[in-house]
N, C-alpha and C. Protein backbone atom coordinates (compact mmCIF):
# COMPACT_ATOMS: atom_id res chain seq x y z
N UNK A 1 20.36 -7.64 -24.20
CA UNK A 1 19.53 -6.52 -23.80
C UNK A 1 18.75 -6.86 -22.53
N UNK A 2 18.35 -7.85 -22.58
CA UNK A 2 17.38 -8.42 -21.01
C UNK A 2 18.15 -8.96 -19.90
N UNK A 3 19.36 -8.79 -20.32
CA UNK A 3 20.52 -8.90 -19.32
C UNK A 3 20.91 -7.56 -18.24
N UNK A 4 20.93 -6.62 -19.56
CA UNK A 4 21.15 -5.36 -19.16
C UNK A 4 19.49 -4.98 -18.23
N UNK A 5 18.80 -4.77 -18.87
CA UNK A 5 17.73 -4.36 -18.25
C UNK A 5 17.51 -4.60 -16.84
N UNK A 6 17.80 -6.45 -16.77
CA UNK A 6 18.02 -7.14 -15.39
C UNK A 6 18.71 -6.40 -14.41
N UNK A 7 19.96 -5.46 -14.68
CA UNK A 7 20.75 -5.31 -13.76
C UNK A 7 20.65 -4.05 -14.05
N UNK A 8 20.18 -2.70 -14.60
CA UNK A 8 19.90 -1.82 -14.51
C UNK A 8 18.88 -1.15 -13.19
N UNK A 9 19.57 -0.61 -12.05
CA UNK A 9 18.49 -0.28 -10.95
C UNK A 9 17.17 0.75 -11.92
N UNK A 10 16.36 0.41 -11.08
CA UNK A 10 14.78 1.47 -11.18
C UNK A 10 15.61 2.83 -11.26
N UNK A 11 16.19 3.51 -10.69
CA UNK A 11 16.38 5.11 -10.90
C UNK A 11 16.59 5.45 -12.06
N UNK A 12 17.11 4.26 -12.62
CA UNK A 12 17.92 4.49 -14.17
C UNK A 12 16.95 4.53 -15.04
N UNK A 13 16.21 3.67 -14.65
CA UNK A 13 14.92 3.65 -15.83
C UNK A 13 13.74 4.33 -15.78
N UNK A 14 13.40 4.85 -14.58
CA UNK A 14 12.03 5.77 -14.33
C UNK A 14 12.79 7.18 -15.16
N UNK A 15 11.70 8.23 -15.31
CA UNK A 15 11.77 9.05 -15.75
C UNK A 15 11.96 10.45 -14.76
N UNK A 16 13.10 11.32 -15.17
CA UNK A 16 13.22 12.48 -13.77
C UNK A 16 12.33 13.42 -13.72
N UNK A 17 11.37 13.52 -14.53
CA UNK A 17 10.31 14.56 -14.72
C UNK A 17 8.77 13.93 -14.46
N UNK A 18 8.76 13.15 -13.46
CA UNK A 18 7.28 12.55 -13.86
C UNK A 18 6.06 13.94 -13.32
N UNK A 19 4.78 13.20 -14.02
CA UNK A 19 3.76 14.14 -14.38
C UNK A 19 3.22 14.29 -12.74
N UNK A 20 2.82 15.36 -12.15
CA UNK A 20 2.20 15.43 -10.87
C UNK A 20 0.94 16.63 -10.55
N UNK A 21 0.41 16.07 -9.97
CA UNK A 21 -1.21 17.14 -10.19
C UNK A 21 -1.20 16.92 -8.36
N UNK A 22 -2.37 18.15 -7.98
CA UNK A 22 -2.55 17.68 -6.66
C UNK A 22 -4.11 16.82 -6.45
N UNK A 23 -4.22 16.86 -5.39
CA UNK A 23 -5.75 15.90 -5.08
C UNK A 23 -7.08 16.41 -5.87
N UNK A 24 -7.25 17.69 -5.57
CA UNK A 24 -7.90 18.07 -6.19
C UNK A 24 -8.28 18.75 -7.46
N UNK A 25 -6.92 18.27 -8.00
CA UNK A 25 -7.19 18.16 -9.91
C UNK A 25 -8.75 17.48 -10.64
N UNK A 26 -9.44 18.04 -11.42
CA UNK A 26 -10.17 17.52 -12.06
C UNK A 26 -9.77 16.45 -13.16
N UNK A 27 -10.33 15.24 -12.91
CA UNK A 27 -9.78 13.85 -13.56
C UNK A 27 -10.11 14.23 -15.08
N UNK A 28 -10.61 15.03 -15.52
CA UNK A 28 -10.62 15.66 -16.98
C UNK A 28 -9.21 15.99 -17.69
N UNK A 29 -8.81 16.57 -16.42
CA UNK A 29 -7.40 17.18 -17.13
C UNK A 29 -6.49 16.70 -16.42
N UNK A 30 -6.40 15.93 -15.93
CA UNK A 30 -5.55 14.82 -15.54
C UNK A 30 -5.34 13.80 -16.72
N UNK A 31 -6.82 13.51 -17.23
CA UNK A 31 -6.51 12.10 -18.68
C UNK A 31 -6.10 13.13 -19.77
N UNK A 32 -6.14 14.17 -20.06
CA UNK A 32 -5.54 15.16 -21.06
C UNK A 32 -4.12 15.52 -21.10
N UNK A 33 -4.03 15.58 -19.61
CA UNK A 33 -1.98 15.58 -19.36
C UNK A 33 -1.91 14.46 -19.95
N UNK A 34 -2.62 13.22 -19.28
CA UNK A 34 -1.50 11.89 -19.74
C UNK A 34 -1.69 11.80 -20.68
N UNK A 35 -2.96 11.95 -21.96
CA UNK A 35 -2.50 11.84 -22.99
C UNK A 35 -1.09 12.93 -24.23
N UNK A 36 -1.58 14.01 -23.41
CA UNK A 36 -1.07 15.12 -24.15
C UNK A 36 0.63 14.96 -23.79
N UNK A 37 1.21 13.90 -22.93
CA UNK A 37 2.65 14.04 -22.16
C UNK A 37 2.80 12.41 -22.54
N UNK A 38 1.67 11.86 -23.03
CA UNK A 38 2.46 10.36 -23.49
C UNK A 38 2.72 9.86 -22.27
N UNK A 39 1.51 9.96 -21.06
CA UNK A 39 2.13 9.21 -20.06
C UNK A 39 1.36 7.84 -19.40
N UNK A 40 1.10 6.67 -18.72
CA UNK A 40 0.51 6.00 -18.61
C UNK A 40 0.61 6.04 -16.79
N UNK A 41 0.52 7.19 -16.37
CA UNK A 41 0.62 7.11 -14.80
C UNK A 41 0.58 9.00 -14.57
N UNK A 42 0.29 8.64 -13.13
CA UNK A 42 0.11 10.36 -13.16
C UNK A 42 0.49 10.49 -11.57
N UNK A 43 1.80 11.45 -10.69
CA UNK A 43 1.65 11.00 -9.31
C UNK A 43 0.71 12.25 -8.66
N UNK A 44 0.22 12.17 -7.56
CA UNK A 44 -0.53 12.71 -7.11
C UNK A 44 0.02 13.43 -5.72
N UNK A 45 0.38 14.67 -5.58
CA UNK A 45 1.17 15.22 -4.44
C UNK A 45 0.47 16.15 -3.71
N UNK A 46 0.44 15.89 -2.01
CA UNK A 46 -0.41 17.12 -1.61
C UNK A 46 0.23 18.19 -1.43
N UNK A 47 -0.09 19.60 -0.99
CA UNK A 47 -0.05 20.65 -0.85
C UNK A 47 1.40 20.90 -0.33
N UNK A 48 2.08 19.87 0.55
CA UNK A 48 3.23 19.85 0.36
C UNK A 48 4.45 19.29 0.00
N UNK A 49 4.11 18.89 -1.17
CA UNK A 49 4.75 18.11 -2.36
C UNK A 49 5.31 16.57 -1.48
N UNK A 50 4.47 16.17 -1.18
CA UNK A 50 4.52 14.70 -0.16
C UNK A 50 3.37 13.92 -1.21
N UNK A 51 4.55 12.60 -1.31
CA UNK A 51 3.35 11.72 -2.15
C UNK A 51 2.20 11.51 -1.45
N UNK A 52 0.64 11.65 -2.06
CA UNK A 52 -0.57 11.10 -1.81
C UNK A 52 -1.09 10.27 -2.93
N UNK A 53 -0.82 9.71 -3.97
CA UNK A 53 -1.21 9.11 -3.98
C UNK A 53 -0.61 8.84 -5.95
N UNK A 54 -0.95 7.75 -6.68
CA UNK A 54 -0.70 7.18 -8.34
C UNK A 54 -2.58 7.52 -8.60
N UNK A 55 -2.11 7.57 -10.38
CA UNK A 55 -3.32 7.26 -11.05
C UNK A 55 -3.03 6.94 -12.00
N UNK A 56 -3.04 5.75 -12.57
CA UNK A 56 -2.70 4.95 -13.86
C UNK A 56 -4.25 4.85 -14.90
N UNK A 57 -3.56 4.38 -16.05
CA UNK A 57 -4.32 4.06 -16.86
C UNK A 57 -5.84 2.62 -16.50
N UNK A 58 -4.75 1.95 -15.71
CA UNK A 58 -5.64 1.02 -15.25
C UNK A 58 -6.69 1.80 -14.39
N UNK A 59 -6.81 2.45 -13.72
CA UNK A 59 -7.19 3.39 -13.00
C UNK A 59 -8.66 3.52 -13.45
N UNK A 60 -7.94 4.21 -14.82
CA UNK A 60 -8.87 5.36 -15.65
C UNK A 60 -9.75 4.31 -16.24
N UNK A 61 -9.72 3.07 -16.46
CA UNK A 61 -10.71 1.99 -16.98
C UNK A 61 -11.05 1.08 -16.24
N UNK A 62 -10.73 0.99 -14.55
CA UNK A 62 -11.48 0.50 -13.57
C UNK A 62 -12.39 0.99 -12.37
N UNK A 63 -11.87 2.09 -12.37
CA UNK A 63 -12.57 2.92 -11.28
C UNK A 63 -12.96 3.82 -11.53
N UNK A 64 -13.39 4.22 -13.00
CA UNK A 64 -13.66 5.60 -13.21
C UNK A 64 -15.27 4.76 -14.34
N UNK A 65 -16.28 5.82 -13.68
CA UNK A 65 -17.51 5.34 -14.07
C UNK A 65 -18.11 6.17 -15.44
N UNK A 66 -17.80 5.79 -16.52
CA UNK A 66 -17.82 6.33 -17.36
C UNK A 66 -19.14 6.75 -18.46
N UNK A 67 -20.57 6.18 -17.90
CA UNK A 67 -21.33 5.99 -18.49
C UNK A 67 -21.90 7.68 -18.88
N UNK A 68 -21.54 8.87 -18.00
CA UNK A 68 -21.77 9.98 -18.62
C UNK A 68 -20.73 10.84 -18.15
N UNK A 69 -20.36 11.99 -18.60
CA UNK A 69 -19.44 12.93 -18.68
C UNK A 69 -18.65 13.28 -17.38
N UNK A 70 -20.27 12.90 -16.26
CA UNK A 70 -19.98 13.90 -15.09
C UNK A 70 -18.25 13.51 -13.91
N UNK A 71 -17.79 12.09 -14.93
CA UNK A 71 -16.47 11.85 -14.07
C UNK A 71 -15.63 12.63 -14.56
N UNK A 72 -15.47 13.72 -15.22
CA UNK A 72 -14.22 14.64 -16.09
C UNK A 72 -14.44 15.99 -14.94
N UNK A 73 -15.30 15.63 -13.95
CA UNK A 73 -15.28 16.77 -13.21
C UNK A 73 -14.96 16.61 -11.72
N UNK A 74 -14.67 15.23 -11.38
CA UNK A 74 -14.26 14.17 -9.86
C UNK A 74 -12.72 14.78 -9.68
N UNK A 75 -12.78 15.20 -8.51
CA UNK A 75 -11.56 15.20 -8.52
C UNK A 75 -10.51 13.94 -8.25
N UNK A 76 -8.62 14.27 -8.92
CA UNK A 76 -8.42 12.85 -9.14
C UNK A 76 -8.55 11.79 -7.70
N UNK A 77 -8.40 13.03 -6.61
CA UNK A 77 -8.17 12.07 -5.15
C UNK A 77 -9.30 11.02 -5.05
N UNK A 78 -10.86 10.92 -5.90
CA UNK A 78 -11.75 10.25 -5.60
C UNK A 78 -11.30 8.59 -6.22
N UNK A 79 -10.64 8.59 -7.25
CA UNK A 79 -10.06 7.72 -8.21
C UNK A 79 -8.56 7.24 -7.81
N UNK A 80 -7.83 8.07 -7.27
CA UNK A 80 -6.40 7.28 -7.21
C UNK A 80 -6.25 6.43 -6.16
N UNK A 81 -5.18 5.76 -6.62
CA UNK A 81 -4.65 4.93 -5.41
C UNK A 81 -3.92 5.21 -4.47
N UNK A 82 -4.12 5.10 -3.01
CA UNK A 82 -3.66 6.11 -2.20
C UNK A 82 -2.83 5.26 -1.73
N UNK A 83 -1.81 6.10 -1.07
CA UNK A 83 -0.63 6.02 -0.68
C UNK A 83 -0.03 4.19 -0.79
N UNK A 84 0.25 4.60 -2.49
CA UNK A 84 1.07 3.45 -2.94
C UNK A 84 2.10 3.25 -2.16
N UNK A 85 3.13 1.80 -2.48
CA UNK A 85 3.96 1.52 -2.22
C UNK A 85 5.14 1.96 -2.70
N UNK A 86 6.55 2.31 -2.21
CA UNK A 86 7.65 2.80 -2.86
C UNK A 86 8.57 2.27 -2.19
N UNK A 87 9.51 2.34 -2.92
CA UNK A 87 10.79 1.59 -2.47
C UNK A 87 11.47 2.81 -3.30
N UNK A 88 13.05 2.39 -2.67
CA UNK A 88 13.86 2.99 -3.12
C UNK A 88 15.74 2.21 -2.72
N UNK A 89 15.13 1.05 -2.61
CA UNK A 89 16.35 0.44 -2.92
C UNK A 89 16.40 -0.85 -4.04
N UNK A 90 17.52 -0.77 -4.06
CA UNK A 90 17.47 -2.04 -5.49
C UNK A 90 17.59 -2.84 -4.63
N UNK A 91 17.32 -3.94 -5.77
CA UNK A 91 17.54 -5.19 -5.32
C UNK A 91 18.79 -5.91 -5.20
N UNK A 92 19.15 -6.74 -4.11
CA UNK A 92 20.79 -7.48 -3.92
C UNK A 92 21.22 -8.26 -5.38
N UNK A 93 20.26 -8.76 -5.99
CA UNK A 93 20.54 -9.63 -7.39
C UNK A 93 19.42 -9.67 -8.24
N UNK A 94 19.67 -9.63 -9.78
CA UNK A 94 19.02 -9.78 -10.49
C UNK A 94 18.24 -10.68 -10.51
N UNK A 95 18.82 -11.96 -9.95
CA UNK A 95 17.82 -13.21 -9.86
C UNK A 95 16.84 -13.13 -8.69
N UNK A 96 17.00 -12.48 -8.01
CA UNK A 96 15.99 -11.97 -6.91
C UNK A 96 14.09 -12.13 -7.99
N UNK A 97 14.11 -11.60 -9.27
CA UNK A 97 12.66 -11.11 -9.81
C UNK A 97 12.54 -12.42 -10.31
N UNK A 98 13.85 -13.59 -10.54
CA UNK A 98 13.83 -14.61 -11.61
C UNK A 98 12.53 -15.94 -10.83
């Protein structure tokens, strides 16, 4: 199985429907999608469906100040990570990650 996995490219394994909100989603209902969709990431697209930016779980328990309510109303662009990294080619060999 960790053989397979090894040599399985990323397209195969990401999901074709991932969850996407724009910048100015309220981070309230942003952590309600991901819980309500079972997701641990959320992408963030502007106005013309061009990546701006991830918001992960790590996210939601490092940068999000939780001591009273008023972060369920931030929008998510204040919190995400902006313009992550992407790739979109595999790698030449499995042993490449080894």
């Amino acid at each position: 199985m960790i053989e397979e996995l090894a040599t399985t490219p990323v397209s195969n394994l990401a999901r074709p429907d991932p969850l996407s909100v724009t910048p100015d989603t309220p981070l309230g209902e942003v952590v309600e999608q991901m819980r309500d969709q079972k997701r641990g990431a959320v992408v963030i697209a502007d106005g013309e469906g061009k990546l701006a930016g991830i918001f992960t779980e790590r996210d939601l328990m490092l940068r999000v100040d939780h001591a009273t309510n008023a972060w369920r109303k931030q929008p998510i662009s204040s919190v995400m990570t902006s313009t992550p990294r992407t790739s979109n080619r595999a790698p030449r060999s499995p042993r490449r990650f080894a």
